[in-house]
N, C-alpha and C. Protein backbone atom coordinates (compact mmCIF):
# COMPACT_ATOMS: atom_id res chain seq x y z
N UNK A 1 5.04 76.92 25.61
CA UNK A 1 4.80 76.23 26.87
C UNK A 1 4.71 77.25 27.98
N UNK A 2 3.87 76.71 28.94
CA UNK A 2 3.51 77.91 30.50
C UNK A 2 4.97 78.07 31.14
N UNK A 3 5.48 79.07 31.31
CA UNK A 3 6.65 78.98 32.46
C UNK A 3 6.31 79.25 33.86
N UNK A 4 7.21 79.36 35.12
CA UNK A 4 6.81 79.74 35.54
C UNK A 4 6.30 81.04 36.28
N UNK A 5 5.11 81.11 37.01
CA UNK A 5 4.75 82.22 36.79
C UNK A 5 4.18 83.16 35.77
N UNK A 6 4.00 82.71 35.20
CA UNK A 6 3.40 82.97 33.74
C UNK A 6 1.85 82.35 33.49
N UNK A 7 0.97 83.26 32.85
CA UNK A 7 -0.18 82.39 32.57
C UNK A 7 0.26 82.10 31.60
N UNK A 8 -0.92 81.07 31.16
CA UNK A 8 -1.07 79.98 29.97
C UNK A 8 -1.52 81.03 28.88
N UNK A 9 -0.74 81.23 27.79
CA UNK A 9 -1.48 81.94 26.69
C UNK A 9 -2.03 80.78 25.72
N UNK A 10 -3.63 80.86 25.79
CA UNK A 10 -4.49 79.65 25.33
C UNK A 10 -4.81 80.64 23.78
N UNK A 11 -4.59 81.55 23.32
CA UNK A 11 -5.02 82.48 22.63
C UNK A 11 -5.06 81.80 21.01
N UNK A 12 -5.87 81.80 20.43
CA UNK A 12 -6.00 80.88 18.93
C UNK A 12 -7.27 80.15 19.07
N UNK A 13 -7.45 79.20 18.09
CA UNK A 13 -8.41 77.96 17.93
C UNK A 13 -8.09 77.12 18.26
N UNK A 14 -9.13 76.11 18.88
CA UNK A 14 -8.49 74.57 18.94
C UNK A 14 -9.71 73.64 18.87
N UNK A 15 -9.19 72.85 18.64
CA UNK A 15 -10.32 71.37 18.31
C UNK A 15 -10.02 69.96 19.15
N UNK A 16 -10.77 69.65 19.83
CA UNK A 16 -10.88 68.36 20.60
C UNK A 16 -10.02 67.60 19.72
N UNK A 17 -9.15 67.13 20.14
CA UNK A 17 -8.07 65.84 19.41
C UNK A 17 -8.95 64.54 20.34
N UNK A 18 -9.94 64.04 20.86
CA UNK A 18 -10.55 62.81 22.08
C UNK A 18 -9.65 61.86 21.31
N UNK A 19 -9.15 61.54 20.55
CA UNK A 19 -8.61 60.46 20.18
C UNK A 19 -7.16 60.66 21.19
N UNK A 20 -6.65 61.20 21.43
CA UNK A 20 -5.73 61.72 22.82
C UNK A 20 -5.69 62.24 23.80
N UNK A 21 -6.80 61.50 23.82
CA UNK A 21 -7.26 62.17 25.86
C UNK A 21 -6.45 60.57 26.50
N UNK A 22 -6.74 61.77 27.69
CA UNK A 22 -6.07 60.37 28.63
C UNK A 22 -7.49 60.82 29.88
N UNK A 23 -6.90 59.93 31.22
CA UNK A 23 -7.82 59.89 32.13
C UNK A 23 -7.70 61.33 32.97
N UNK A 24 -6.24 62.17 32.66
CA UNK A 24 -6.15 63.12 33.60
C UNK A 24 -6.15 64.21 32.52
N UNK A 25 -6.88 64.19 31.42
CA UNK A 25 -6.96 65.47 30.42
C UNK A 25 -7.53 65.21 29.27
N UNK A 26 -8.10 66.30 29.04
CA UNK A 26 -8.70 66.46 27.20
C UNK A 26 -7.68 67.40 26.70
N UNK A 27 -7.48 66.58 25.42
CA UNK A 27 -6.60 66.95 24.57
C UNK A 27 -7.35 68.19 23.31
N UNK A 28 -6.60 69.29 23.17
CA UNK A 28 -6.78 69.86 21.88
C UNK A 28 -5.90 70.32 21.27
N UNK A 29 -5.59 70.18 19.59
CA UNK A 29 -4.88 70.95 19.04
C UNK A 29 -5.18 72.12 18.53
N UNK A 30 -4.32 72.77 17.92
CA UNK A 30 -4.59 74.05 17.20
C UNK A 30 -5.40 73.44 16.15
N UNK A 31 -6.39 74.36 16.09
CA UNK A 31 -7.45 74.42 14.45
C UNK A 31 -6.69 74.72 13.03
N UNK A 32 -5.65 73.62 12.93
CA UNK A 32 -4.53 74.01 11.69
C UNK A 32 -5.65 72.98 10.81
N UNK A 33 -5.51 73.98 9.31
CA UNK A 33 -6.14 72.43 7.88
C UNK A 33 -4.84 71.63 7.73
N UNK A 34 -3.83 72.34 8.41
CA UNK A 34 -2.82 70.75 8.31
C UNK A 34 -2.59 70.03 9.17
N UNK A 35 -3.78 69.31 10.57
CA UNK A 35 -3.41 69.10 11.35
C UNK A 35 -4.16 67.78 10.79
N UNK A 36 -3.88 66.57 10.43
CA UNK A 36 -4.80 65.36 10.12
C UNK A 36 -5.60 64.93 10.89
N UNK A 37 -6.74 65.38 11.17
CA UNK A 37 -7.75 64.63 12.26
C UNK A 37 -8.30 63.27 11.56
N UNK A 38 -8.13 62.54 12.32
CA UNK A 38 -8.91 61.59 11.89
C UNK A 38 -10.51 61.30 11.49
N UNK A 39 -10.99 60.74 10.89
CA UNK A 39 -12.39 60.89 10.59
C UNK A 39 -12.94 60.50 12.08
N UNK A 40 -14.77 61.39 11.88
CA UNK A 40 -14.80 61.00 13.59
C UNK A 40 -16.83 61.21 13.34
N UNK A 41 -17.49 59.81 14.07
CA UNK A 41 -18.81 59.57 14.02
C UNK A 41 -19.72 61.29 14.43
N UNK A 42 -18.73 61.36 15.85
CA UNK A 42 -19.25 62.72 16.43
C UNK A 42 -18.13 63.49 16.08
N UNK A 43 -18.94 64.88 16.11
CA UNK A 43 -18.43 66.31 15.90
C UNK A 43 -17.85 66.93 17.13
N UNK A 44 -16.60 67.62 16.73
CA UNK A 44 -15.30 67.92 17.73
C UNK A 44 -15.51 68.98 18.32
N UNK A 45 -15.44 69.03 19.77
CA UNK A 45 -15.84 70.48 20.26
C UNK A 45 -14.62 71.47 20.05
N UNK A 46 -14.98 72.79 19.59
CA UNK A 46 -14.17 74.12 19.47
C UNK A 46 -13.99 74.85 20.49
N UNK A 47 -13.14 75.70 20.47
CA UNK A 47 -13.17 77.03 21.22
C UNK A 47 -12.09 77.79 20.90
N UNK A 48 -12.18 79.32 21.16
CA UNK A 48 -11.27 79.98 20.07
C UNK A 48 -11.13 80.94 21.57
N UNK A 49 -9.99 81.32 21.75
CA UNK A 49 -9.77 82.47 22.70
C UNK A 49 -8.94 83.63 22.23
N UNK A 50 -9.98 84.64 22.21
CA UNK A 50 -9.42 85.60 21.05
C UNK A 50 -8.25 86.91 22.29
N UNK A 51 -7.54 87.77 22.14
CA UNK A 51 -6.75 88.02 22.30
C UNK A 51 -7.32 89.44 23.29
N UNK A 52 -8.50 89.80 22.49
CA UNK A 52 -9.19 90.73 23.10
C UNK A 52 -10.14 90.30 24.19
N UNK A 53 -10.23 89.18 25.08
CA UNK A 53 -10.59 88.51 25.72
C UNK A 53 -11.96 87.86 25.49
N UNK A 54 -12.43 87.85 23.75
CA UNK A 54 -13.56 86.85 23.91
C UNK A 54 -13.65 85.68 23.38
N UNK A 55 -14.30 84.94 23.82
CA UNK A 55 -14.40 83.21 23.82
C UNK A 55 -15.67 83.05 22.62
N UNK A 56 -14.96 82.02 22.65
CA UNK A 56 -16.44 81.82 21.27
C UNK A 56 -16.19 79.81 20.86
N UNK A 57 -17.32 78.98 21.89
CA UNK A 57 -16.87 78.19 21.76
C UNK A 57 -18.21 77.00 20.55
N UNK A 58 -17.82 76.11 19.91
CA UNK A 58 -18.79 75.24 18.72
C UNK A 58 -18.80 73.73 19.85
N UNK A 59 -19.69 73.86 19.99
CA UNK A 59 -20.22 72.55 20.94
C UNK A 59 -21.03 71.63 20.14
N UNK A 60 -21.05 70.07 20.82
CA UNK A 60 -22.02 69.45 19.68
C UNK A 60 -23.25 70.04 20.99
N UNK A 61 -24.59 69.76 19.96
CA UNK A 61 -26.14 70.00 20.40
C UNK A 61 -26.56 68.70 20.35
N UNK A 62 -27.63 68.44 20.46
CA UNK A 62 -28.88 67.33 20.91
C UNK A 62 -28.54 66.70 19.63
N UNK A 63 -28.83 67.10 18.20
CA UNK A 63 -29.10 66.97 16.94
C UNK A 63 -27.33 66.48 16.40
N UNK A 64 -26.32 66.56 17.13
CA UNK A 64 -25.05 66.35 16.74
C UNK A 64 -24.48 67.51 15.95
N UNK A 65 -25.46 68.65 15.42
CA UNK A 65 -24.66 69.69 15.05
C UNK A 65 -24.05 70.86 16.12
N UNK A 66 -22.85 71.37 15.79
CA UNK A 66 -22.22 72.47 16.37
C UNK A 66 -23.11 73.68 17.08
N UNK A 67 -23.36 73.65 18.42
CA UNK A 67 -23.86 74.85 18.65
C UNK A 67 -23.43 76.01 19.35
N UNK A 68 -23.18 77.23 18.37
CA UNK A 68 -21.93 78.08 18.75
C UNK A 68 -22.65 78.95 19.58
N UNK A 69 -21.83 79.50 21.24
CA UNK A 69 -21.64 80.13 22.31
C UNK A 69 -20.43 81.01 21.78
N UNK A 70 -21.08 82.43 23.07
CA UNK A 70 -19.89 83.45 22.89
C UNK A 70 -19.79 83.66 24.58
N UNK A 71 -18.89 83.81 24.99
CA UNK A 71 -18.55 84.79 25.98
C UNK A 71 -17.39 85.71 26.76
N UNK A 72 -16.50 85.22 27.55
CA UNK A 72 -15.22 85.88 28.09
C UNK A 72 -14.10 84.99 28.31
N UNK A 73 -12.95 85.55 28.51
CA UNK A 73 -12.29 84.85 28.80
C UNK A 73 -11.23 85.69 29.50
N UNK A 74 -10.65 84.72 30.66
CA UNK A 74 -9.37 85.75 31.09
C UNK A 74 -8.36 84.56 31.96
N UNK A 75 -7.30 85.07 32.11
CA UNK A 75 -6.26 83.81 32.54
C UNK A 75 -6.45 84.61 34.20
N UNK A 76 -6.13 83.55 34.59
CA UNK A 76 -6.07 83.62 36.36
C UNK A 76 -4.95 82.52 36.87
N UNK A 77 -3.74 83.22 37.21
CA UNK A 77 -2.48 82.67 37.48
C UNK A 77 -1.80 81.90 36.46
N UNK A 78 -1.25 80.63 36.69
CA UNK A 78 -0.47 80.47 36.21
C UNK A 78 -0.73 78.88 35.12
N UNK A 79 -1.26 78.37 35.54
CA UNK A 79 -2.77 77.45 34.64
C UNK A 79 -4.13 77.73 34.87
N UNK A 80 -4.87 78.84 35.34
CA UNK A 80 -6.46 78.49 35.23
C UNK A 80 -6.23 79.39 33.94
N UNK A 81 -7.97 79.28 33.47
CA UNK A 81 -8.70 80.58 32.17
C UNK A 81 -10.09 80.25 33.29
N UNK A 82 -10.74 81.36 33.42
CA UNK A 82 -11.77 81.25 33.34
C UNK A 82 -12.27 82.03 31.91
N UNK A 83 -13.83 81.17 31.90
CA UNK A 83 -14.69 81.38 31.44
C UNK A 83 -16.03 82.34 31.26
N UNK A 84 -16.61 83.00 31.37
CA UNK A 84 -17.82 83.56 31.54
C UNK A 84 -18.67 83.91 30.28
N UNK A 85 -20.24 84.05 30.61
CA UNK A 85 -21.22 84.23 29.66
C UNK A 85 -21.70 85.31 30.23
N UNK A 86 -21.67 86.59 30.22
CA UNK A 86 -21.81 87.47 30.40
C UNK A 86 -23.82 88.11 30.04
N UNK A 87 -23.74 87.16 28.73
CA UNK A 87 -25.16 87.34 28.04
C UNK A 87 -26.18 86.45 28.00
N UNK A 88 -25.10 85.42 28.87
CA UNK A 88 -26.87 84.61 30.05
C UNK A 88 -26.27 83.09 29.34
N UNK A 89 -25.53 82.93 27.84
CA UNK A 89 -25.49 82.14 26.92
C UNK A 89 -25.18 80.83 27.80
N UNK A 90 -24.43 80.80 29.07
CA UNK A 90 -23.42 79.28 29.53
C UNK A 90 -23.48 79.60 31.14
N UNK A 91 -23.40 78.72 31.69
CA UNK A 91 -22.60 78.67 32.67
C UNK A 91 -21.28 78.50 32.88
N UNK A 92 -21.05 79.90 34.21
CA UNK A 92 -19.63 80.31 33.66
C UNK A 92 -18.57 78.60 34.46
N UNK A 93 -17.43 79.11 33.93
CA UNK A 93 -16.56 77.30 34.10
C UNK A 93 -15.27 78.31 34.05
N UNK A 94 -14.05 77.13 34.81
CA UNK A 94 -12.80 77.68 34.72
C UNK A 94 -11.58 76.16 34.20
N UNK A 95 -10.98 76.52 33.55
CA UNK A 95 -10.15 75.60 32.95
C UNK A 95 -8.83 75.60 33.61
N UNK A 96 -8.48 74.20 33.97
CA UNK A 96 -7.09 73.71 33.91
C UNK A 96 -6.02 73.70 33.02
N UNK A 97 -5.08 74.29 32.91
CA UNK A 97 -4.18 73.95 31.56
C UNK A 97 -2.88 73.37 32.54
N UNK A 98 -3.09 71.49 32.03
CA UNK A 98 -2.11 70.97 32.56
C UNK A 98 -0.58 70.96 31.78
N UNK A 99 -0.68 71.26 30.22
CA UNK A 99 0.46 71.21 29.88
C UNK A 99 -0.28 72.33 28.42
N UNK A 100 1.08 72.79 27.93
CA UNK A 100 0.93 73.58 26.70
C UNK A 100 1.97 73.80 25.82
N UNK A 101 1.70 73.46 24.35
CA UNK A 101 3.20 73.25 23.38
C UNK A 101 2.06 74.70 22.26
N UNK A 102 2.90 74.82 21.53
CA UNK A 102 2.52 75.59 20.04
C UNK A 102 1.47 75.09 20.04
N UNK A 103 1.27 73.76 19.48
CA UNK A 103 0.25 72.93 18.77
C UNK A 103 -0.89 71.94 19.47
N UNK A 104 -0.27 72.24 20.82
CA UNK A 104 -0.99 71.20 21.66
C UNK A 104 -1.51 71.83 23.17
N UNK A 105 -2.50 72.12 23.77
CA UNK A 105 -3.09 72.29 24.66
C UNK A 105 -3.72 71.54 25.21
N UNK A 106 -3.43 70.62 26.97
CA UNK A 106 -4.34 69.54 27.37
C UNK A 106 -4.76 70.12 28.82
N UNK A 107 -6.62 70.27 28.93
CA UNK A 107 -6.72 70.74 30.22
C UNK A 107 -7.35 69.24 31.03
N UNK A 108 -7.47 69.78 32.44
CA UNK A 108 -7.63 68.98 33.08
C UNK A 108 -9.34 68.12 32.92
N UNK A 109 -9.51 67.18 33.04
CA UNK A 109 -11.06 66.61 32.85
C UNK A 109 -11.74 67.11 34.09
């Protein structure tokens, strides 16, 4: 969990849990094979924030398959991450992290 003063270490995989979103957050867990996701029509968005600061996120596309982006990542205080595409791939974005456990990461919508 974030303390304070502390950034959010978002560092690992995670996978859209939408079956536990609420109105003030998207939910993700860690990318565990023991985490039971439920079966799901659409495909779960990813993102992995690697330690050496790059991002590498599996989005659904037009077609419903995964379409994987790379770019940056870096914490800025004490809940943001920004984002960046350095190689043109995204527009860059910065994330909320309203709460954070081991297994559970929910940013802001």
């Amino acid at each position: 969990m974030t303390g304070p003063g502390r950034p959010p270490d978002v560092t690992g995989a995670w996978v859209h849990a939408f079956e536990e979103d609420s109105p003030e957050g998207a939910v993700y867990r860690r990318a565990d094979p023991d985490h039971p996701f439920p079966p799901a029509r659409r495909p779960r968005r990813r993102f992995e924030f690697r330690p050496d600061g790059t991002y590498t996120e599996r989005r659904p596309a037009r077609d419903d398959r995964l379409n994987e982006v790379r770019g940056r990542w870096e914490a800025q205080g004490t809940d943001r991450v920004a984002v960046t595409f350095p190689d043109g791939d995204g527009s860059p974005f910065t994330l909320t992290v309203l709460s954070q456990t081991p297994d559970r990461l929910v940013i802001a919508r």
